[in-house]
N, C-alpha and C. Protein backbone atom coordinates (compact mmCIF):
# COMPACT_ATOMS: atom_id res chain seq x y z
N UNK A 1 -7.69 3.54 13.86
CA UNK A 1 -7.19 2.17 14.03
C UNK A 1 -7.97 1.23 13.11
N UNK A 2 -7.18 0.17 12.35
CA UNK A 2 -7.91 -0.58 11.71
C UNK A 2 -8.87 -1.71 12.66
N UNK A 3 -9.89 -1.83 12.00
CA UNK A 3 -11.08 -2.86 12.66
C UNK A 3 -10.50 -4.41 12.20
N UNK A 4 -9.87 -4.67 12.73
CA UNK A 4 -9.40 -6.11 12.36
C UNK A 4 -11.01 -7.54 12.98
N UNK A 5 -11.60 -6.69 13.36
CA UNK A 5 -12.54 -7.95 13.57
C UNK A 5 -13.69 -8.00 11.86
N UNK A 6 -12.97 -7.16 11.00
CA UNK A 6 -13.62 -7.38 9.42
C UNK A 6 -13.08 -8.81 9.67
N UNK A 7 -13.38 -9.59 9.00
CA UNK A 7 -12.53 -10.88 8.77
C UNK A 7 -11.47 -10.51 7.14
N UNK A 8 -10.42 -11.41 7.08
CA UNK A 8 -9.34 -11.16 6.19
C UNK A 8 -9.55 -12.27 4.92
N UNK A 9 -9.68 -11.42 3.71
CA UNK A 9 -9.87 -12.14 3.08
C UNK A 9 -8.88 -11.57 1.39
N UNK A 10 -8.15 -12.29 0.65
CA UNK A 10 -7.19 -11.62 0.24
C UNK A 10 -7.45 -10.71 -1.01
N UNK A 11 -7.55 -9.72 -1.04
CA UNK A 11 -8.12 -8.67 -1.96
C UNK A 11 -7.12 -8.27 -2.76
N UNK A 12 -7.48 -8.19 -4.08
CA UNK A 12 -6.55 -7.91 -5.25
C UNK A 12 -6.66 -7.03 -6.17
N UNK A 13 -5.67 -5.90 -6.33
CA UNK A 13 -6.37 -4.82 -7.50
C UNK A 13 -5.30 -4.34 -7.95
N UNK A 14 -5.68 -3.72 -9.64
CA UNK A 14 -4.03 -3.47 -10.18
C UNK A 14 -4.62 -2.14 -11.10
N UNK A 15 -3.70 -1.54 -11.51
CA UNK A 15 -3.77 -0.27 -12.12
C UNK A 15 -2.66 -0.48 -13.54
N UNK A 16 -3.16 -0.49 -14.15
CA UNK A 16 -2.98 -0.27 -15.80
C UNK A 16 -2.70 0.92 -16.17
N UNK A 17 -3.44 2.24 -15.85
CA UNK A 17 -3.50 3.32 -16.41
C UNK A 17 -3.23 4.69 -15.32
N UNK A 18 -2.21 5.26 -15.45
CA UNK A 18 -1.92 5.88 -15.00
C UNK A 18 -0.99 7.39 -14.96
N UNK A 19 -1.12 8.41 -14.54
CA UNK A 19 -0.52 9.63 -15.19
C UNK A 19 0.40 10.11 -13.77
N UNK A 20 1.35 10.86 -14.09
CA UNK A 20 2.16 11.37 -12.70
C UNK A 20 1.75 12.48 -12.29
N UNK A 21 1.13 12.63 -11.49
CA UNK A 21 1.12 13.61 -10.17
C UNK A 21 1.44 14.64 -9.19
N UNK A 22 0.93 14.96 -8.53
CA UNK A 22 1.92 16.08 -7.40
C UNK A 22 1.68 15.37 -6.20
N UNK A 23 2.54 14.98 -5.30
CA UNK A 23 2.11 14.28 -4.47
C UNK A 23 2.18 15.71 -3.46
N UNK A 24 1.04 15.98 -2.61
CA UNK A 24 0.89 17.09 -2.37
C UNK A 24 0.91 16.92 -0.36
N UNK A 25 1.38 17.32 -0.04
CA UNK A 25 1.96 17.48 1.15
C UNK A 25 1.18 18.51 2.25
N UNK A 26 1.00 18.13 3.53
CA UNK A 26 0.54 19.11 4.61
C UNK A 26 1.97 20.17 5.13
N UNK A 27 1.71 21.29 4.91
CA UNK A 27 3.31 22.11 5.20
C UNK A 27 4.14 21.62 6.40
N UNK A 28 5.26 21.25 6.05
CA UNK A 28 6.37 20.88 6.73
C UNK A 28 6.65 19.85 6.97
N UNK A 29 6.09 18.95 6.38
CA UNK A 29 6.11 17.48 5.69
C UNK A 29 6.92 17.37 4.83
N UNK A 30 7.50 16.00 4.17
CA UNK A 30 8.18 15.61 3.03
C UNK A 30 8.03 14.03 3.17
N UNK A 31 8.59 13.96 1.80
CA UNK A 31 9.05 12.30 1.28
C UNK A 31 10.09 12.33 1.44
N UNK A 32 10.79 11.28 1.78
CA UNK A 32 12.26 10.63 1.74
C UNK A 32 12.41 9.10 1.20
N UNK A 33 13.43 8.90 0.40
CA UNK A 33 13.71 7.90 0.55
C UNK A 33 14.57 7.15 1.25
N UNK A 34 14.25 5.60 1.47
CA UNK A 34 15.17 4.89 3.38
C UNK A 34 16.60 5.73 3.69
N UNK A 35 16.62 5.69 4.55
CA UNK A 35 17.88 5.87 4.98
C UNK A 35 18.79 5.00 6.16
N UNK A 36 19.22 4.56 6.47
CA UNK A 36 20.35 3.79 7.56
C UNK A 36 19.18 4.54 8.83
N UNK A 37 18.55 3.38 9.63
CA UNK A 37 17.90 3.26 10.40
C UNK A 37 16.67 3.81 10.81
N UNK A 38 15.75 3.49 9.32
CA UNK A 38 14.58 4.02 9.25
C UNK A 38 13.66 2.47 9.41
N UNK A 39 14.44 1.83 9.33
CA UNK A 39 13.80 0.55 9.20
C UNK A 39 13.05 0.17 10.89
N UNK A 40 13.99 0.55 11.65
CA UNK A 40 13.67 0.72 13.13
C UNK A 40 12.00 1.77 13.18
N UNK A 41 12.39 2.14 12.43
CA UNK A 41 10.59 3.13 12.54
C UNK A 41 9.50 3.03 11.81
N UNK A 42 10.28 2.12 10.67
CA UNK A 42 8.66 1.06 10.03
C UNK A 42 8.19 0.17 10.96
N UNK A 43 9.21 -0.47 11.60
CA UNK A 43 9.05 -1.74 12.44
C UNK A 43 8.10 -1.21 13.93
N UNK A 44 8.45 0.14 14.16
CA UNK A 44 7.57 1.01 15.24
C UNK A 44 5.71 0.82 14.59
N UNK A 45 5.71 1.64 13.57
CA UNK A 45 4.93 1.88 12.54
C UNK A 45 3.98 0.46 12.46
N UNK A 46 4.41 -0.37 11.78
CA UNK A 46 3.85 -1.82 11.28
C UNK A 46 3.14 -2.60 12.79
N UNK A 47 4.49 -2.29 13.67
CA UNK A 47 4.06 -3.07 15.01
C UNK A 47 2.48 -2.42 15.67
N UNK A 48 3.06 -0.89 15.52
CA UNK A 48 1.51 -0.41 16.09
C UNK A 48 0.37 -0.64 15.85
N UNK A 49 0.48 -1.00 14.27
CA UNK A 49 -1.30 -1.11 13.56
C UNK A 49 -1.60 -2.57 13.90
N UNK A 50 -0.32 -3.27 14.36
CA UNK A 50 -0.75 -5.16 14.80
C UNK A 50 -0.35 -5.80 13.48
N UNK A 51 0.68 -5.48 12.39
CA UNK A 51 0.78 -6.09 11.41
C UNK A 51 1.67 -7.27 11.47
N UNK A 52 2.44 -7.23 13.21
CA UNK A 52 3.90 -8.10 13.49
C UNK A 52 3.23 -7.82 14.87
N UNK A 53 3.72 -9.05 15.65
CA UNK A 53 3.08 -9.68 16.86
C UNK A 53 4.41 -8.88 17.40
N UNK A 54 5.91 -8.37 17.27
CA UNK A 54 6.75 -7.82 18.14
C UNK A 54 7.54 -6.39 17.51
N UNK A 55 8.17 -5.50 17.59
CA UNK A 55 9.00 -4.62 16.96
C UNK A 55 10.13 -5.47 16.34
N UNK A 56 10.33 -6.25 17.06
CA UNK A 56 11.44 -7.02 16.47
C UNK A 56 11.29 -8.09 15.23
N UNK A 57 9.92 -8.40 15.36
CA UNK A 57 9.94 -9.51 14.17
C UNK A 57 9.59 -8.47 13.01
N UNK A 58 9.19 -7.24 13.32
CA UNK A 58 8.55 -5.69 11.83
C UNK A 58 10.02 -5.72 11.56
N UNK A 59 10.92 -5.33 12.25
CA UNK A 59 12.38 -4.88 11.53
C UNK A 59 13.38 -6.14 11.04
N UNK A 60 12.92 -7.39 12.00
CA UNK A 60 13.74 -8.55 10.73
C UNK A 60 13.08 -8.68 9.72
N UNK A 61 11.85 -8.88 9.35
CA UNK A 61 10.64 -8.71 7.79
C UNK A 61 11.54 -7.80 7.05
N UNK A 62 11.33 -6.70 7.55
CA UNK A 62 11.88 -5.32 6.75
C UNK A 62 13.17 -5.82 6.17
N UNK A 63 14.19 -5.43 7.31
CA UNK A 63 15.76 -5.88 6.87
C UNK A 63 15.48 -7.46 5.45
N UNK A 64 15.28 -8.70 5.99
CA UNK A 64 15.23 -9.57 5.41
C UNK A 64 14.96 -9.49 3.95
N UNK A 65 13.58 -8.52 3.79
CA UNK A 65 13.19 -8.43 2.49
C UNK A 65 13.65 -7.29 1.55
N UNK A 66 13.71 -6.30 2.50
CA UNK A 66 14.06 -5.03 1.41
C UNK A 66 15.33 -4.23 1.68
N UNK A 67 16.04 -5.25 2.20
CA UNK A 67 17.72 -4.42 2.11
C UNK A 67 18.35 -5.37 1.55
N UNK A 68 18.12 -6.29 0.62
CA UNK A 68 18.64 -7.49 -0.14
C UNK A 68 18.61 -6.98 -1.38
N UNK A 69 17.98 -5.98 -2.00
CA UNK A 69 18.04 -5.89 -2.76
C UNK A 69 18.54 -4.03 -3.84
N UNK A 70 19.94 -4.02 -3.46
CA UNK A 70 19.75 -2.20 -3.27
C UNK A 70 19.41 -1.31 -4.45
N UNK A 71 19.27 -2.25 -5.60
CA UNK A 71 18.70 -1.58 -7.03
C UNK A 71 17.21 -0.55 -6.29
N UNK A 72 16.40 -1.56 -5.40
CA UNK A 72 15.48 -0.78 -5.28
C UNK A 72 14.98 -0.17 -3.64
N UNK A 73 16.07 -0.10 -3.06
CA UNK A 73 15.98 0.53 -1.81
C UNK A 73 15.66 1.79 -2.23
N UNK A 74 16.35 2.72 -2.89
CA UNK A 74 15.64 4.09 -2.97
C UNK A 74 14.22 3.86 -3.47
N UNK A 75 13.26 3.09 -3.56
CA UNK A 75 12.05 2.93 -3.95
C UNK A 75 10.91 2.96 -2.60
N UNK A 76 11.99 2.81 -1.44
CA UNK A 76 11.20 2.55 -0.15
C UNK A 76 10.87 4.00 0.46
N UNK A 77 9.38 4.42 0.39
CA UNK A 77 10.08 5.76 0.82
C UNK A 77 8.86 6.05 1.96
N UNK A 78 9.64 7.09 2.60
CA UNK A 78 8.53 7.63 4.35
C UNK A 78 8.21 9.12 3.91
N UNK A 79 7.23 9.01 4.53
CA UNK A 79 6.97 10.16 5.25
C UNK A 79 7.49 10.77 6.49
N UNK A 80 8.14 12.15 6.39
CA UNK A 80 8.52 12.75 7.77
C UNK A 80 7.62 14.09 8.07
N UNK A 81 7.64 13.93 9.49
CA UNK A 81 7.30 15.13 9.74
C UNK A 81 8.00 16.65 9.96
N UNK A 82 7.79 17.62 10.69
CA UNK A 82 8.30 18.71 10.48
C UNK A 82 9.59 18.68 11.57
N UNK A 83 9.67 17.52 12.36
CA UNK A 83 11.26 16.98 13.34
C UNK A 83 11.84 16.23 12.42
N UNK A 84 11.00 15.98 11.30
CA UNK A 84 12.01 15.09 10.06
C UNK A 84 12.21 13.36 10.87
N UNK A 85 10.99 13.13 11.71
CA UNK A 85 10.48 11.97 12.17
C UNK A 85 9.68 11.14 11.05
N UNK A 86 10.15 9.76 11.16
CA UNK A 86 9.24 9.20 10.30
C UNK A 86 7.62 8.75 10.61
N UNK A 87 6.83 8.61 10.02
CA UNK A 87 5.49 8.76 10.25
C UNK A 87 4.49 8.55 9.49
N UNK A 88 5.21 7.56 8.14
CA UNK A 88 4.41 6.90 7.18
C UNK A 88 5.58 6.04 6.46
N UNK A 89 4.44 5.11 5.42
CA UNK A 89 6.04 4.82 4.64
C UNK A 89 5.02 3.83 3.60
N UNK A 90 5.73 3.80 1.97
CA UNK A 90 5.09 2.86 1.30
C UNK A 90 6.28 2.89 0.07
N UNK A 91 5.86 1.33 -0.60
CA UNK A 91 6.81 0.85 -0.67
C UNK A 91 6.91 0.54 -2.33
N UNK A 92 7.74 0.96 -3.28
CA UNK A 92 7.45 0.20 -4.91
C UNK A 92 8.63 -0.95 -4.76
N UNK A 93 7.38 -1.79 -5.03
CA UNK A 93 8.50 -3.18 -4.76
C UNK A 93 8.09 -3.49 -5.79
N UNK A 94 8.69 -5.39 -5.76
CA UNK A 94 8.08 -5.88 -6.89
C UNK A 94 7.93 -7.68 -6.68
N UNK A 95 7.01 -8.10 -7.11
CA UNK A 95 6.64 -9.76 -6.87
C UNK A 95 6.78 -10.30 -8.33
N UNK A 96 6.69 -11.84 -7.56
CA UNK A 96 6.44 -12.69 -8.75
C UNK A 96 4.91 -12.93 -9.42
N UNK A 97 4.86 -13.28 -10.88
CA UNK A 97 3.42 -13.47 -11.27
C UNK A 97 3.68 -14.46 -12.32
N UNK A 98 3.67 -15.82 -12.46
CA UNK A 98 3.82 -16.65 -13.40
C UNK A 98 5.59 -17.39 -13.17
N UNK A 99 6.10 -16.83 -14.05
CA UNK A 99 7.81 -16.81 -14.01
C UNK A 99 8.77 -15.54 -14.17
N UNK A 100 7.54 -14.63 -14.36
CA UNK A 100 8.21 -13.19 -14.30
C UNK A 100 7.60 -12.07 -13.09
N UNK A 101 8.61 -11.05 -12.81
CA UNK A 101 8.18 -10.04 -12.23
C UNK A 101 7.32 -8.89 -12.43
N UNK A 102 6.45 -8.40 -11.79
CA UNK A 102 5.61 -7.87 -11.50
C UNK A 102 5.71 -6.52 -10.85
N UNK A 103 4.80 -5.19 -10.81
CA UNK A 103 5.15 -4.20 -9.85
C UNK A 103 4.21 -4.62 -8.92
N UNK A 104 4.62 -3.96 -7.44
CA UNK A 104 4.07 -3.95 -6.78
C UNK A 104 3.97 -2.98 -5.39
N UNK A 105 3.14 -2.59 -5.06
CA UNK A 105 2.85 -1.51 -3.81
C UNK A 105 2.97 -2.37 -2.80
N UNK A 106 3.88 -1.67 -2.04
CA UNK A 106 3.78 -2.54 -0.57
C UNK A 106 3.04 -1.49 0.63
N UNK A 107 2.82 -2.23 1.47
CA UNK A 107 2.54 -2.07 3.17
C UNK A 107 2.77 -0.18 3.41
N UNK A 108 1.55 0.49 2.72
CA UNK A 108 1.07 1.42 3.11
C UNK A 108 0.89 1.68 4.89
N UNK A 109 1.44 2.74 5.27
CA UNK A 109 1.48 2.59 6.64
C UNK A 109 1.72 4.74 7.31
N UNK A 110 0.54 5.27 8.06
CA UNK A 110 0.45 6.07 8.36
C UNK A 110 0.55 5.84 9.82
N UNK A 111 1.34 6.21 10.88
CA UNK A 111 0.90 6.85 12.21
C UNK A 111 -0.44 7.36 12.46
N UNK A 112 -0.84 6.68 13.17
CA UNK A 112 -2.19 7.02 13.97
C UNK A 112 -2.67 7.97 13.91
N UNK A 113 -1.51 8.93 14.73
CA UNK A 113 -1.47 10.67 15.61
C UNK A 113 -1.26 11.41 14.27
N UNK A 114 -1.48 10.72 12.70
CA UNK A 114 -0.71 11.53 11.54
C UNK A 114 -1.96 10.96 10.65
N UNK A 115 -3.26 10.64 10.82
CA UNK A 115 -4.18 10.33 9.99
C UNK A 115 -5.17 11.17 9.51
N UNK A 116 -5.42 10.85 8.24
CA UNK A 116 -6.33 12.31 7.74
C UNK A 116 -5.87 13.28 7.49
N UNK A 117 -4.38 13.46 7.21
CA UNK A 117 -3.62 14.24 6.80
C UNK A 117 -3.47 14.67 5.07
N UNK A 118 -4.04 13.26 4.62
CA UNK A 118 -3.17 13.12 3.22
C UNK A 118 -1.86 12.75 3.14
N UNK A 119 -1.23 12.25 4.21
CA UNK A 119 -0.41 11.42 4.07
C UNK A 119 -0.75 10.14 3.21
N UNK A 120 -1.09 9.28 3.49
CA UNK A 120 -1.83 8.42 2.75
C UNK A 120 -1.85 8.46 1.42
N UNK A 121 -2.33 9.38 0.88
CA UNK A 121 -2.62 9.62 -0.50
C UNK A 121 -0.98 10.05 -1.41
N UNK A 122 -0.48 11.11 -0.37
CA UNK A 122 0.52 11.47 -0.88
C UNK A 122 1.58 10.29 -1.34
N UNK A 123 1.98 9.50 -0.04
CA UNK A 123 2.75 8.41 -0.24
C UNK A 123 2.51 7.82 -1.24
N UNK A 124 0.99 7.38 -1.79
CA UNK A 124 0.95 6.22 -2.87
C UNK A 124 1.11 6.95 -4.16
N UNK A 125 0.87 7.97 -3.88
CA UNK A 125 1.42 9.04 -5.25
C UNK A 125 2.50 9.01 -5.82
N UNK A 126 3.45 9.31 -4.38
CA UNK A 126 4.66 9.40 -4.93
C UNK A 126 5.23 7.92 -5.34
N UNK A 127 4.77 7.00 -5.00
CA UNK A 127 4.98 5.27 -5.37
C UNK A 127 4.82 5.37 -6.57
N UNK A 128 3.18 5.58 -7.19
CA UNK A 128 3.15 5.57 -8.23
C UNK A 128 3.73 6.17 -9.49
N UNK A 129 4.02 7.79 -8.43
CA UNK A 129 4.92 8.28 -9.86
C UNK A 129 6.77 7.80 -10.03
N UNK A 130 7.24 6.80 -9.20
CA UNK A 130 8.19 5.79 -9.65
C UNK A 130 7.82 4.57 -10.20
N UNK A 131 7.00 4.67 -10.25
CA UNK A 131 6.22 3.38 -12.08
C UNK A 131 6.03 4.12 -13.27
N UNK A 132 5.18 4.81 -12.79
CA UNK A 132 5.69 6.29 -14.34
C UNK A 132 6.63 6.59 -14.74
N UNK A 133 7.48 6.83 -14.03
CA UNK A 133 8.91 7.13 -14.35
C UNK A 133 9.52 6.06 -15.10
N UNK A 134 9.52 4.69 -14.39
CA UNK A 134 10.10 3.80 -15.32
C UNK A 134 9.41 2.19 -15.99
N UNK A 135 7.82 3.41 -16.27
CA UNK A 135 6.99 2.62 -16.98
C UNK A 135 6.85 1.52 -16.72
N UNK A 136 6.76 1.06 -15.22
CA UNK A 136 6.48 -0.42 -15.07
C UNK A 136 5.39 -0.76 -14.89
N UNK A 137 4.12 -0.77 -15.63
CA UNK A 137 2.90 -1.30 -15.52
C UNK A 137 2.76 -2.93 -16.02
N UNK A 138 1.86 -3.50 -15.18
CA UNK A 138 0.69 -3.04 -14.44
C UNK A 138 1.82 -3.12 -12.89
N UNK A 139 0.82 -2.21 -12.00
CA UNK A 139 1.02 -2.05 -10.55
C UNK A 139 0.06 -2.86 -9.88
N UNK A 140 0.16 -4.03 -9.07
CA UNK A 140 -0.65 -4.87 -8.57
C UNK A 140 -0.87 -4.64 -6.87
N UNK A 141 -1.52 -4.97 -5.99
CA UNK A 141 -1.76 -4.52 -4.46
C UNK A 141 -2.73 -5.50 -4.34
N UNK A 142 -1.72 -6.11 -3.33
CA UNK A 142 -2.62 -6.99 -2.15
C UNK A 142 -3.21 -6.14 -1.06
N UNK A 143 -4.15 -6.19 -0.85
CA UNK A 143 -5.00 -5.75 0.55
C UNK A 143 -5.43 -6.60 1.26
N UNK A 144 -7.12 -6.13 1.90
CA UNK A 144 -8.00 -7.04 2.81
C UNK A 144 -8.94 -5.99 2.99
N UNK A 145 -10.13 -6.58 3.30
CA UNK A 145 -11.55 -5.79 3.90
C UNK A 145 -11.48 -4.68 4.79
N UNK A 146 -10.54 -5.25 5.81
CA UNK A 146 -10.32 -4.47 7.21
C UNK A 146 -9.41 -3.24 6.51
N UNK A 147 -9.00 -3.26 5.43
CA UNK A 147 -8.28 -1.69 4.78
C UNK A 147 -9.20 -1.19 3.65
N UNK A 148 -10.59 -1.32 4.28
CA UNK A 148 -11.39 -0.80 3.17
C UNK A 148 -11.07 0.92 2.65
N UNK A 149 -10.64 1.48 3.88
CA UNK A 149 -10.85 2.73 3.48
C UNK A 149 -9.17 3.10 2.55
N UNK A 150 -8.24 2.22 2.96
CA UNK A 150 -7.16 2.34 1.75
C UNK A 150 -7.46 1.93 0.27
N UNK A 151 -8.52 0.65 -0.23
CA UNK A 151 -9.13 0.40 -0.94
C UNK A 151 -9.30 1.14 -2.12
N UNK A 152 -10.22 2.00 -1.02
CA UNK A 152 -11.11 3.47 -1.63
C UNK A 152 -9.81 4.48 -2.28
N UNK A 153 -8.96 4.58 -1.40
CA UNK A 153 -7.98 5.35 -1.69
C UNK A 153 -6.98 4.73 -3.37
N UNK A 154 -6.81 3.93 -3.16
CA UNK A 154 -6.10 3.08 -4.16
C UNK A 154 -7.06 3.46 -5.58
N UNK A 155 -8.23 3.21 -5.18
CA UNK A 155 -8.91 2.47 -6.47
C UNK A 155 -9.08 4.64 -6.92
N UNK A 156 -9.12 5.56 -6.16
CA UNK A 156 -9.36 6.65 -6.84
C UNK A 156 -7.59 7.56 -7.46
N UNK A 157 -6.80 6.05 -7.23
CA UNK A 157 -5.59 6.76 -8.06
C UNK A 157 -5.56 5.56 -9.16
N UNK A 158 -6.67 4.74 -9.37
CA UNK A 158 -6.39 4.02 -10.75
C UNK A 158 -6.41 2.76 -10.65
N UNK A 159 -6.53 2.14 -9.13
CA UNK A 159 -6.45 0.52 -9.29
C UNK A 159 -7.92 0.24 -9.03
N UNK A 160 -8.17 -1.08 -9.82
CA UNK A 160 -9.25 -1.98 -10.04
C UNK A 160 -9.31 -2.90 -9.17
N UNK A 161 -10.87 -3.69 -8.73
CA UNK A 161 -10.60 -4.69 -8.28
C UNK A 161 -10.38 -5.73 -8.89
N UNK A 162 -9.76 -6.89 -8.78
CA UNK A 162 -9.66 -8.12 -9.15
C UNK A 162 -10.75 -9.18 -9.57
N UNK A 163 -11.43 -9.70 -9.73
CA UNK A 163 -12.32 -10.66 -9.62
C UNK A 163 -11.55 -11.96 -9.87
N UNK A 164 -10.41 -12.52 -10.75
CA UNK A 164 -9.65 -13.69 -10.79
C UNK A 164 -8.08 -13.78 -10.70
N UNK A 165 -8.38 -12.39 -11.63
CA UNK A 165 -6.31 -12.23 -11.19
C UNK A 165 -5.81 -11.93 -9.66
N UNK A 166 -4.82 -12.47 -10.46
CA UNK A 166 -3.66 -12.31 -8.72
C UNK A 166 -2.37 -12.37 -9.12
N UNK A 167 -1.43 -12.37 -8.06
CA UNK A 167 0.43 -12.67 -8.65
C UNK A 167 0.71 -12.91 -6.92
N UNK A 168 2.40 -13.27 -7.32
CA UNK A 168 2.78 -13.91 -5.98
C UNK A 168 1.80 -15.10 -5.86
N UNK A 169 2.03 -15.35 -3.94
CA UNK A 169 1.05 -16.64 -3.86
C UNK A 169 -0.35 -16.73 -3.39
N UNK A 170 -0.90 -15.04 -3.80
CA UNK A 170 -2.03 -14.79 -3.30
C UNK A 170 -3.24 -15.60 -4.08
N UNK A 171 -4.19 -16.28 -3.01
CA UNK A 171 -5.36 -16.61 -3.53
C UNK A 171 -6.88 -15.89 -3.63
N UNK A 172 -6.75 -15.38 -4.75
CA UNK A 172 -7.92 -14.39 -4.96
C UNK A 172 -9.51 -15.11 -4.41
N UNK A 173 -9.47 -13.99 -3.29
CA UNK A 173 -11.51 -14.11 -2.67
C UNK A 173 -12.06 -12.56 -3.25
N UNK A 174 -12.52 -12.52 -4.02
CA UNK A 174 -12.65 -11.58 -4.74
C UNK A 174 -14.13 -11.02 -3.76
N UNK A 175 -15.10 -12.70 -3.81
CA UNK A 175 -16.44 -12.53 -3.35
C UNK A 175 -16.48 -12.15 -2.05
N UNK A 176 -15.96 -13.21 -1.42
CA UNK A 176 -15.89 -13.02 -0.28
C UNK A 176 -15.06 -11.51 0.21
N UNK A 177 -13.95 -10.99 -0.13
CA UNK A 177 -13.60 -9.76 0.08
C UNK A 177 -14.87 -8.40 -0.03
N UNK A 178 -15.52 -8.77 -1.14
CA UNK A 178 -16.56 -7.99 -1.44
C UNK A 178 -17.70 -7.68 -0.70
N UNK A 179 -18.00 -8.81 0.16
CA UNK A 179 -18.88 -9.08 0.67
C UNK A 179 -18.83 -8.40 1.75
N UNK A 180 -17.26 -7.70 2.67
CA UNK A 180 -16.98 -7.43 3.94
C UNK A 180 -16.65 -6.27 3.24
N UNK A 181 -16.49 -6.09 2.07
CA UNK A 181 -15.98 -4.38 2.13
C UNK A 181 -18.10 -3.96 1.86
N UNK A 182 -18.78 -4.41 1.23
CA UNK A 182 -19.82 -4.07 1.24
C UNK A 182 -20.83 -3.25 2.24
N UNK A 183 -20.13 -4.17 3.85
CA UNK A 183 -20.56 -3.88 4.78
C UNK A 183 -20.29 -2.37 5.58
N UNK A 184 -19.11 -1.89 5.05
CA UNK A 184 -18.14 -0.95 5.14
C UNK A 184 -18.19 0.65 4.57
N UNK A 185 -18.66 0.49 3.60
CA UNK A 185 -18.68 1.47 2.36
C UNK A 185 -20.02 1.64 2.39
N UNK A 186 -20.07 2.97 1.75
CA UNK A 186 -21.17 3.63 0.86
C UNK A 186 -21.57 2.69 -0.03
N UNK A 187 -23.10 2.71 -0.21
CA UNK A 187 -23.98 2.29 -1.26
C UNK A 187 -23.12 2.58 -2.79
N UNK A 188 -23.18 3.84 -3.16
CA UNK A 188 -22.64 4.74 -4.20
C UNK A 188 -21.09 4.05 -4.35
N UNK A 189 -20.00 3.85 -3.50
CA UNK A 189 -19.12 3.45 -3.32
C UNK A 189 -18.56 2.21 -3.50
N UNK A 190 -19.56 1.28 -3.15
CA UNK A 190 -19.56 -0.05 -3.59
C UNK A 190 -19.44 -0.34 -4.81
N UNK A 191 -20.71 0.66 -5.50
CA UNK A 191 -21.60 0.19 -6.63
C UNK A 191 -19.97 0.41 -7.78
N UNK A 192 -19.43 1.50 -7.55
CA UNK A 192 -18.26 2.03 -8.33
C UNK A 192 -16.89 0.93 -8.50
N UNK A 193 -17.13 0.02 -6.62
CA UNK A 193 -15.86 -0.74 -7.01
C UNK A 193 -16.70 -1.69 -7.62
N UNK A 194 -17.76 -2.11 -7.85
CA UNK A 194 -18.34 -3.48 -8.50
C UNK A 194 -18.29 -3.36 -10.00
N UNK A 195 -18.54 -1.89 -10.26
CA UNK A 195 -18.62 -1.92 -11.75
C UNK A 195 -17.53 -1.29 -12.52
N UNK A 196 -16.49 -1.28 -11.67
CA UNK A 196 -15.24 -0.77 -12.30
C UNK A 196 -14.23 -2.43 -12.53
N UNK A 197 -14.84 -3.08 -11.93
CA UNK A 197 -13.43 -4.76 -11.28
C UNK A 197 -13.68 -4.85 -12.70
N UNK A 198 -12.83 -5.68 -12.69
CA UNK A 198 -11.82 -6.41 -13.91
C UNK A 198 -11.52 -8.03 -13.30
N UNK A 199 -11.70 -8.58 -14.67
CA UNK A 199 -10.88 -10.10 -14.97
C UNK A 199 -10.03 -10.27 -14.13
């Protein structure tokens, strides 16, 4: 469960460089992309970790934002398990940055009872290797402290931290983010996201 008593502070990191992958799977697992009433099981998903105060306000978000647009609905994709239940899900979307669009990773999201699987990893894999595919760099990700350990995960498939950039209407705390993932992480671990950030 995430520690939401980190305090939230808006964390920013983007990946420039990047190669495609195997997104590698625990047996009897797969990726899918959405299908007609999967949205009902992000909204399960999102509600559980506390990301939406109801199930109902996770699946109007969802619907509202990412069935408006169907160029990139097949971009939304879950994890199922071996009932072909959903049980993760992440997202290649895309934001604004200036007056133009941007890539972007959305709302990484594993089941509880499904953690430490490599789910996690797999999902952002397979995200990323639909930017490879159609070369849309840079890939940008909003986070927070309290997802330090997705952080970690992110930054060892290629994303940086931020220190000034941002897109959308995020206001980069670069320091302050730093300061609470510091508390969090390995010595060794830190030292790697401090001296890897970027402009």
């Amino acid at each position: 469960m995430l520690d939401r008593t980190i305090p939230f502070y808006n964390t920013i990191m983007k990946c420039t460089d990047y190669s495609h992958k195997e997104a590698v799977l625990p047996e009897g697992f797969s990726i899918a992309a959405y299908q007609p009433g999967y949205e009902k099981e992000w909204a399960r998903l999102e509600y559980s970790i506390g990301d939406f105060d109801s199930i109902d306000e996770a699946e109007e978000y969802f619907t509202g934002t990412y069935l408006k647009d169907p160029e990139l609905i097949p971009d939304i994709l879950f994890a199922l398990n071996e009932k072909n239940e959903v049980v993760g899900s992440c997202i290649a979307w895309k934001d604004m940055k200036g007056g133009e669009t941007v890539s972007s990773l959305h709302w990484l999201v594993v089941d509880e009872s499904y953690q430490r699987l490599g789910l996690g990893r797999a999902l952002c894999v397979a995200v990323m290797n639909i930017y490879a595919e159609k070369n849309a760099f840079p890939v940008y990700i909003h986070t927070q402290p309290w997802s330090w350990k997705a952080v970690l995960l992110y930054h060892s498939l290629g994303f940086r931290m931020q220190k000034t950039d941002s897109f959308s209407h995020y206001v980069n705390e670069y320091e302050k983010a730093m300061s609470e993932i510091r508390k969090n992480v390995g010595e060794d671990q830190f030292e790697l996201l401090m001296r890897t950030a970027e402009e």
